[in-house]
N, C-alpha and C. Protein backbone atom coordinates (compact mmCIF):
# COMPACT_ATOMS: atom_id res chain seq x y z
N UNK A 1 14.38 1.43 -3.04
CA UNK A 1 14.36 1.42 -1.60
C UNK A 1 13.12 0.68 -1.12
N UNK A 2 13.07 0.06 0.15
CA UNK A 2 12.05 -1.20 0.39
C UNK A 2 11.18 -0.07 1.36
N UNK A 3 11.42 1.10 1.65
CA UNK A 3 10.33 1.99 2.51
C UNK A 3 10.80 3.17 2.03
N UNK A 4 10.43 3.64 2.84
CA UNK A 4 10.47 5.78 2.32
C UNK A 4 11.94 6.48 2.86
N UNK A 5 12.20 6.88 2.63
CA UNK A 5 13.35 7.41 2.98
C UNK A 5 13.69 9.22 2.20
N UNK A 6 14.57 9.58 2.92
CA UNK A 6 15.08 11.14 2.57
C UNK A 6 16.23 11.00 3.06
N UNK A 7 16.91 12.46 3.31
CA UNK A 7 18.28 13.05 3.30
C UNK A 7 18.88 11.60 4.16
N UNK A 8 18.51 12.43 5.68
CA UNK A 8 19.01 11.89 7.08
C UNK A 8 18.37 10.08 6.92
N UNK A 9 17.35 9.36 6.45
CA UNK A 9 17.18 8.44 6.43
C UNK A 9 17.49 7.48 5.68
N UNK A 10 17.81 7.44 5.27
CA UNK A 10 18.14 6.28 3.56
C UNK A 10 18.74 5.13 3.87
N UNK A 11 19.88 5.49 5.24
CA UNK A 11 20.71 4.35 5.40
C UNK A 11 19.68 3.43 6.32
N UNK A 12 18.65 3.34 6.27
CA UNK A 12 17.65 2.91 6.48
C UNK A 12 16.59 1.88 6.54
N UNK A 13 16.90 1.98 4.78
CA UNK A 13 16.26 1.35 4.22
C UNK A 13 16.92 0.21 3.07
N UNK A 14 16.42 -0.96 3.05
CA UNK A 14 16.97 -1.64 2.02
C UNK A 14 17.00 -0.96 0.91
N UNK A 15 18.27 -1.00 -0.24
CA UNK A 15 18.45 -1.02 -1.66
C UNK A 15 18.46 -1.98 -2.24
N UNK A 16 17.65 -1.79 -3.55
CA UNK A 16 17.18 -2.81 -4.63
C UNK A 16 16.06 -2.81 -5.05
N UNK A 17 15.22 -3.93 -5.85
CA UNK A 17 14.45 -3.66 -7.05
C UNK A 17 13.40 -4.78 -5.79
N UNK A 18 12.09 -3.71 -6.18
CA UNK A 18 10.90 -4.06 -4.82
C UNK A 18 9.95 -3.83 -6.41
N UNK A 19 8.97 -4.59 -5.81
CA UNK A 19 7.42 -4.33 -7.18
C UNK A 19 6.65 -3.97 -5.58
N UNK A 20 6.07 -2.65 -5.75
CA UNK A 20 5.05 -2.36 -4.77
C UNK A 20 3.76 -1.81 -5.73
N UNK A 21 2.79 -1.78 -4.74
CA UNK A 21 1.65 -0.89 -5.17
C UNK A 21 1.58 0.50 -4.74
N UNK A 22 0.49 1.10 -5.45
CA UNK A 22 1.17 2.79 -5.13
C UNK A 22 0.45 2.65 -3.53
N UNK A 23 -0.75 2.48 -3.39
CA UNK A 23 -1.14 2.15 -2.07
C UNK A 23 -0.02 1.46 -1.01
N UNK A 24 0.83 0.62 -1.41
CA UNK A 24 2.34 0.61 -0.49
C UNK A 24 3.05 1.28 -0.56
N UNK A 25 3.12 2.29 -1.21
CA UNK A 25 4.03 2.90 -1.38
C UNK A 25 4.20 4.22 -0.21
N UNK A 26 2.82 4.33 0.24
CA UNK A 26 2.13 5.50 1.40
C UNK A 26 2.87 5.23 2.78
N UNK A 27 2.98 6.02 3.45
CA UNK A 27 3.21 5.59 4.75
C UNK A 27 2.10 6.69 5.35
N UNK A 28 1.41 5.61 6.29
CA UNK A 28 -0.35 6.46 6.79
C UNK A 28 0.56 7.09 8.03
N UNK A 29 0.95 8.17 8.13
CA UNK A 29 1.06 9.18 9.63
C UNK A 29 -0.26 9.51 9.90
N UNK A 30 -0.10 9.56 11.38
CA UNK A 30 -1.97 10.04 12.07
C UNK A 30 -2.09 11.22 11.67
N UNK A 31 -1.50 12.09 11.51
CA UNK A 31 -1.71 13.73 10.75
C UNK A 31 -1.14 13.68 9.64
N UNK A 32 -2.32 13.71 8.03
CA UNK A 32 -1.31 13.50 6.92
C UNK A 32 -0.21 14.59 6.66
N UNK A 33 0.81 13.80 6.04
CA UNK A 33 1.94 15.09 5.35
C UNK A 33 2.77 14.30 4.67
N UNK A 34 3.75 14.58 4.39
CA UNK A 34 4.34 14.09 3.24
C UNK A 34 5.10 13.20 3.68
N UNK A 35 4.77 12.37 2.38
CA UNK A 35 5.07 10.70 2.62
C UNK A 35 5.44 9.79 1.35
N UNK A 36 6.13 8.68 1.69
CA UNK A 36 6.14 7.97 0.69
C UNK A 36 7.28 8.04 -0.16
N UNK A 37 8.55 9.12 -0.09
CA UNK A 37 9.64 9.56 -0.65
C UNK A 37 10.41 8.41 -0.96
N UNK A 38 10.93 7.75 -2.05
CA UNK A 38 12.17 6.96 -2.45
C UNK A 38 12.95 7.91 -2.80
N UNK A 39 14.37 7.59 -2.32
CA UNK A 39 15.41 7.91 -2.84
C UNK A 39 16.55 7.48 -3.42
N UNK A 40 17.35 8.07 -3.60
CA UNK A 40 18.20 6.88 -4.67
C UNK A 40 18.31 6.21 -5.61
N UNK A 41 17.06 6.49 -6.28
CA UNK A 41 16.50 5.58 -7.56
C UNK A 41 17.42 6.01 -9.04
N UNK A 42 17.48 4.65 -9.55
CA UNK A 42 18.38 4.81 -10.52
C UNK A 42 17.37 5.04 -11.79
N UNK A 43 16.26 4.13 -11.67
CA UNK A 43 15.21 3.71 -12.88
C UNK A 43 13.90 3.51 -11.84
N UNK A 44 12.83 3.97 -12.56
CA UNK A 44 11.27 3.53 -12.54
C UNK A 44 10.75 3.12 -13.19
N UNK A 45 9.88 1.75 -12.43
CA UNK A 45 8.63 1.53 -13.94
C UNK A 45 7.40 1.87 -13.10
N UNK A 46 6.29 2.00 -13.85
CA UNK A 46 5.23 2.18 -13.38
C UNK A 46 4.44 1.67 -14.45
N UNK A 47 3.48 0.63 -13.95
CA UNK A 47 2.56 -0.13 -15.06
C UNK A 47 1.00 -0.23 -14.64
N UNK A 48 0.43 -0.12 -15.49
CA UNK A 48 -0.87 -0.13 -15.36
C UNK A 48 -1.61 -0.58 -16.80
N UNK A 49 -2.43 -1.38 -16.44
CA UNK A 49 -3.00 -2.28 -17.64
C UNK A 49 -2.40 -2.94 -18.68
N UNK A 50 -1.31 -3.27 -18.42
CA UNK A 50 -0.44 -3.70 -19.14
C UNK A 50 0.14 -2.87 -20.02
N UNK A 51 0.62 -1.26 -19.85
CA UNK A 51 1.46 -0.55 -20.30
C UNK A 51 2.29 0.33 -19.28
N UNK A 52 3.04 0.97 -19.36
CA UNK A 52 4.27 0.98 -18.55
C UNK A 52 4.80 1.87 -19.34
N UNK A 53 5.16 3.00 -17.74
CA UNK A 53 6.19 4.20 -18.05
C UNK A 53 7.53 3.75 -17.22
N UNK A 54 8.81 3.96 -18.39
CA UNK A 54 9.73 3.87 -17.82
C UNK A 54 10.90 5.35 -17.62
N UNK A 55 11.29 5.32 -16.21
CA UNK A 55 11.69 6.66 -16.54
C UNK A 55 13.26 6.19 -15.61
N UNK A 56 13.99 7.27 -16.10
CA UNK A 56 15.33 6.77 -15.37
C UNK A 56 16.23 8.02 -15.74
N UNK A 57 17.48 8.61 -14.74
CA UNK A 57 18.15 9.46 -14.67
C UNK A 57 19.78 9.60 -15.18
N UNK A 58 20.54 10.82 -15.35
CA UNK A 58 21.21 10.59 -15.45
C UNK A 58 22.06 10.77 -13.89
N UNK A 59 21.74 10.83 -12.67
CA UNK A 59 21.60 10.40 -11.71
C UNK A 59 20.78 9.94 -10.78
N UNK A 60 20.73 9.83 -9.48
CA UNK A 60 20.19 8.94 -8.40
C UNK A 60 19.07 9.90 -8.49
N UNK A 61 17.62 10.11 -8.59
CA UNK A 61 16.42 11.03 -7.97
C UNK A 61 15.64 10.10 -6.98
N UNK A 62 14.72 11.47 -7.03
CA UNK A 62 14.30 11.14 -5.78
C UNK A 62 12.23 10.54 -6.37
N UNK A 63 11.98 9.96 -5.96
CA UNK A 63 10.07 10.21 -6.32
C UNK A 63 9.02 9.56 -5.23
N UNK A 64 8.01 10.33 -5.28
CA UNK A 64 6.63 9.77 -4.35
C UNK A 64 5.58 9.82 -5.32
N UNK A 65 4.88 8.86 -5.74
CA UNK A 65 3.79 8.47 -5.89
C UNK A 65 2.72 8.36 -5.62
N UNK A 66 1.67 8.77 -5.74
CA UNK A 66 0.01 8.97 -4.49
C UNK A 66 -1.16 9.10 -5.40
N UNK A 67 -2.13 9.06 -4.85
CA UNK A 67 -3.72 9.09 -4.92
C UNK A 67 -3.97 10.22 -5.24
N UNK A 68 -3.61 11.18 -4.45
CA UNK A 68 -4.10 12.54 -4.24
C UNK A 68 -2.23 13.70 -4.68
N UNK A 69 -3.18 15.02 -4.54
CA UNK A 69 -1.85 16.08 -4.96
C UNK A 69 -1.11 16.28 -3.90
N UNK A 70 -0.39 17.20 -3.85
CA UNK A 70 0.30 17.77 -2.82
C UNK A 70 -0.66 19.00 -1.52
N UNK A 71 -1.42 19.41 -2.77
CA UNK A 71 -2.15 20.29 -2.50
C UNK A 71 -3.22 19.74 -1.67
N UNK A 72 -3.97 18.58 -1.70
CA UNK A 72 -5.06 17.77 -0.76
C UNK A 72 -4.32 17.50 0.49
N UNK A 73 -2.73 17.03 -0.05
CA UNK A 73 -2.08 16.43 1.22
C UNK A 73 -1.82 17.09 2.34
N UNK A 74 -1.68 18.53 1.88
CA UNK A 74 -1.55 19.83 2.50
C UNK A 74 -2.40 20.20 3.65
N UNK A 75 -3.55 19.85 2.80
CA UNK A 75 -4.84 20.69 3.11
C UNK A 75 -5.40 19.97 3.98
N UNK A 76 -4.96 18.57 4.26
CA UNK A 76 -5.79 17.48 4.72
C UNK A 76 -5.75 17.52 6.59
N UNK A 77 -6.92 17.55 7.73
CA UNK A 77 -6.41 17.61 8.90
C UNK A 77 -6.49 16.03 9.26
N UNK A 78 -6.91 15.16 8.50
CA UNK A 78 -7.29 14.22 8.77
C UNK A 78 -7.21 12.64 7.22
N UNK A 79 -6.67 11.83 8.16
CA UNK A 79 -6.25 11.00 6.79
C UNK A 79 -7.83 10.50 6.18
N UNK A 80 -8.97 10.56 6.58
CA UNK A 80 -10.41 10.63 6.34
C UNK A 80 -10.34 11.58 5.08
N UNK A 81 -10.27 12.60 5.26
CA UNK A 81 -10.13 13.20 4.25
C UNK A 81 -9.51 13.61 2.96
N UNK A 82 -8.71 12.46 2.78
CA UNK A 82 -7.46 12.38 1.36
C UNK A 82 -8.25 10.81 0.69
N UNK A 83 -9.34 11.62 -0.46
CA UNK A 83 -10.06 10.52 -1.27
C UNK A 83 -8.74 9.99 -2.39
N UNK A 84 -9.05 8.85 -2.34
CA UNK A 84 -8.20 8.44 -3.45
C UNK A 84 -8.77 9.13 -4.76
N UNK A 85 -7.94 9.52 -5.88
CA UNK A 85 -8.59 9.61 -7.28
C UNK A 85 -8.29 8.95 -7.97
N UNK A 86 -8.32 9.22 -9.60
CA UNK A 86 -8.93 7.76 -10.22
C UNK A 86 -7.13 8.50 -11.13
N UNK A 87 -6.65 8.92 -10.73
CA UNK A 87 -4.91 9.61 -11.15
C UNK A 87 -4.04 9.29 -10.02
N UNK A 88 -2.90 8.91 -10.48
CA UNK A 88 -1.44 8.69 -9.39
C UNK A 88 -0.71 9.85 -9.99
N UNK A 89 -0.60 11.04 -9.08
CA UNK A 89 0.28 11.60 -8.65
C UNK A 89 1.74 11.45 -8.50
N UNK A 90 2.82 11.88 -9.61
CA UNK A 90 4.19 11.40 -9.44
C UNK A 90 4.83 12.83 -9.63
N UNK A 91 5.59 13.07 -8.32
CA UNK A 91 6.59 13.71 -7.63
C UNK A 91 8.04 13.26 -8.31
N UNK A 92 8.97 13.80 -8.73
CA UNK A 92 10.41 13.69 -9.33
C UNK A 92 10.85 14.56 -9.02
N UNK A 93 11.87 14.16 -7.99
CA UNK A 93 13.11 15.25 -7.15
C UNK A 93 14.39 14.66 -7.27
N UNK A 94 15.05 15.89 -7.43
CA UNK A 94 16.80 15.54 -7.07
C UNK A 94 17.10 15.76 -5.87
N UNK A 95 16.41 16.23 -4.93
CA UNK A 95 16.25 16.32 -3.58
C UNK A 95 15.67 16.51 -2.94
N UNK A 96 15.46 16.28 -1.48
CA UNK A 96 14.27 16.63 -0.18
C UNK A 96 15.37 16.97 0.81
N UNK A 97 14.35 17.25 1.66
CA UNK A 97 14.76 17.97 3.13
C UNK A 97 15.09 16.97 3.47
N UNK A 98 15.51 16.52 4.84
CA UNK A 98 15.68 15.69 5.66
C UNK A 98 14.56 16.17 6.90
N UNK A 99 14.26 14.76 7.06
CA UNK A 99 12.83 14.60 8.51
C UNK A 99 12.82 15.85 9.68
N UNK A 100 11.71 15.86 9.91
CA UNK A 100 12.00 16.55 11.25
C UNK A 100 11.51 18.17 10.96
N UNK A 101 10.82 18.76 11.81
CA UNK A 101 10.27 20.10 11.94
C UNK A 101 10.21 21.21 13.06
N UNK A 102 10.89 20.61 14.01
CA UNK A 102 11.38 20.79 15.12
C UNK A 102 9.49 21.22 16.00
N UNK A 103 8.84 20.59 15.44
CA UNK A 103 7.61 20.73 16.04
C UNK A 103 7.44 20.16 17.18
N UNK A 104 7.82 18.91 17.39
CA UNK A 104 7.72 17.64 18.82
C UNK A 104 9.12 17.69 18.80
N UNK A 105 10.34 18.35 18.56
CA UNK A 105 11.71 17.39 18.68
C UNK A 105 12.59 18.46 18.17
N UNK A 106 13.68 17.70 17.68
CA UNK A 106 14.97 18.51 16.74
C UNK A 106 13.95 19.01 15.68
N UNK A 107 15.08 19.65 15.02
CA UNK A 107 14.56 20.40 13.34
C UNK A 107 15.74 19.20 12.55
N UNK A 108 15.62 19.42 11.22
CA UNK A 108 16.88 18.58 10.59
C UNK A 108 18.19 19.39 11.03
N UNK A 109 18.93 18.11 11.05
CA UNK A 109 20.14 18.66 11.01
C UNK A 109 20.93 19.46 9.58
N UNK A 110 21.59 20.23 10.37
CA UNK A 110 22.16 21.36 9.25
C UNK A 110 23.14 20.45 7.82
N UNK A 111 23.49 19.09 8.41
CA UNK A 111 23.97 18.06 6.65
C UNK A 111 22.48 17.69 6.44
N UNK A 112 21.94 17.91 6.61
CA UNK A 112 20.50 17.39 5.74
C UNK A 112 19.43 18.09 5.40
N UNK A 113 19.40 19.30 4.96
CA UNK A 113 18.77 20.55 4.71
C UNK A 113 18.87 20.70 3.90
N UNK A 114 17.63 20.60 2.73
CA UNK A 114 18.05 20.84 1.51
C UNK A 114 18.10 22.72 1.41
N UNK A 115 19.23 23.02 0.93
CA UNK A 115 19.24 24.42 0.46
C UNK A 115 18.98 24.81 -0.97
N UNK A 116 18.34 25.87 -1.64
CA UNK A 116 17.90 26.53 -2.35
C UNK A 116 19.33 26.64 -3.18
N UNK A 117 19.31 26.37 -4.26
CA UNK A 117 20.40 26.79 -5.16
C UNK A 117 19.94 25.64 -6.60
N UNK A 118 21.02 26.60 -7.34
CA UNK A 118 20.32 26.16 -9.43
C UNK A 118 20.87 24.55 -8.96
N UNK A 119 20.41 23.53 -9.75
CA UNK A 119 20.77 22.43 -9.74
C UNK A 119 19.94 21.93 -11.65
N UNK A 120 20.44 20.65 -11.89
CA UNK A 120 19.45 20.07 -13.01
C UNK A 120 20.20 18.63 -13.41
N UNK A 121 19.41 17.82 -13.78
CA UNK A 121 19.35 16.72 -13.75
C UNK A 121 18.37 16.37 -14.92
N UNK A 122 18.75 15.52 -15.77
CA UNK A 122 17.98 14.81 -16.27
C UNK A 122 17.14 13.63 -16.66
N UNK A 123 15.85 13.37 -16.92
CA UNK A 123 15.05 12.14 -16.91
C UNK A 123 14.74 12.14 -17.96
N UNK A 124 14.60 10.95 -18.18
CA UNK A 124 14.12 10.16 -19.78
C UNK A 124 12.80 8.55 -19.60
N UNK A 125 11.78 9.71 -19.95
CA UNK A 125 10.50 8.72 -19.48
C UNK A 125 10.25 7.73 -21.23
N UNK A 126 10.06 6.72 -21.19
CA UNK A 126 10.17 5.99 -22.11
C UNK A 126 8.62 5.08 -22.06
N UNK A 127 7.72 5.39 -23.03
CA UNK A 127 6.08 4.80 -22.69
C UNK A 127 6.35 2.86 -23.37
N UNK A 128 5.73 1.94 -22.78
CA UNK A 128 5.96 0.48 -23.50
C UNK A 128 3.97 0.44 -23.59
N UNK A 129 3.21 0.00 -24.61
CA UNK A 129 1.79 0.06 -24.73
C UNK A 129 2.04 -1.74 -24.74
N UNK A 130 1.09 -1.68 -24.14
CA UNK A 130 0.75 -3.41 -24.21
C UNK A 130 0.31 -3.93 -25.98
N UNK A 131 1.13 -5.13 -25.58
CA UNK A 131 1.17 -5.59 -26.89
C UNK A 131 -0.33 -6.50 -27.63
């Protein structure tokens, strides 16, 4: 996907094969929170120094990538305060909520809610070391 996307958004966004940086990969909201979601993904690479994790499903998941945890992102009142670290953070979901908190607006709509129930899916991360 060429931007972030979830439930209610996807049709959204372009499909297909994008090379970003994890720093593109962010979308800066003025109050941090969670960001950066691809969905739909069939396969990932992720490379760094010339080695590379490849990971890929036996369906579509979901992943966000970042600087920081969930837990900073959480915690954060201010995007000042989410230091990059010297680790990328990778998130792997078979699903998200769909947008919206009914804080300024709607809540998600009731087809885009992720509900609580057993699910499983599998990934197969595959390491390539520079040659």
């Amino acid at each position: 996907m060429s931007g972030e996307s979830y439930a209610d958004s996807h049709r959204a966004v372009r499909m297909g094969l994008f090379e970003k940086s994890i720093d593109e990969l962010r979308t800066a909201y003025v109050y941090p929170q969670e960001n950066g979601n691809r969905s739909g993904v069939h396969w990932l690479d992720l490379t760094s120094a010339g080695s590379m994790l490849h990971i890929n499903g036996d369906q579509p998941f979901q992943f966000a990538a970042r600087r920081w945890t969930t837990e900073q992102l959480e915690a954060a009142s201010h995007t000042s305060e989410l230091e990059p670290g010297d680790r990328v953070w990778l998130n792997l979901d078979l699903g998200q909520t769909g947008l919206g908190s009914a804080s300024c607006g709607p809540g998600v709509l009731p087809a885009h809610r992720l509900v609580a129930a057993p699910a499983s899916f599998i990934l197969r991360f595959h390491v390539r070391e520079p040659n």
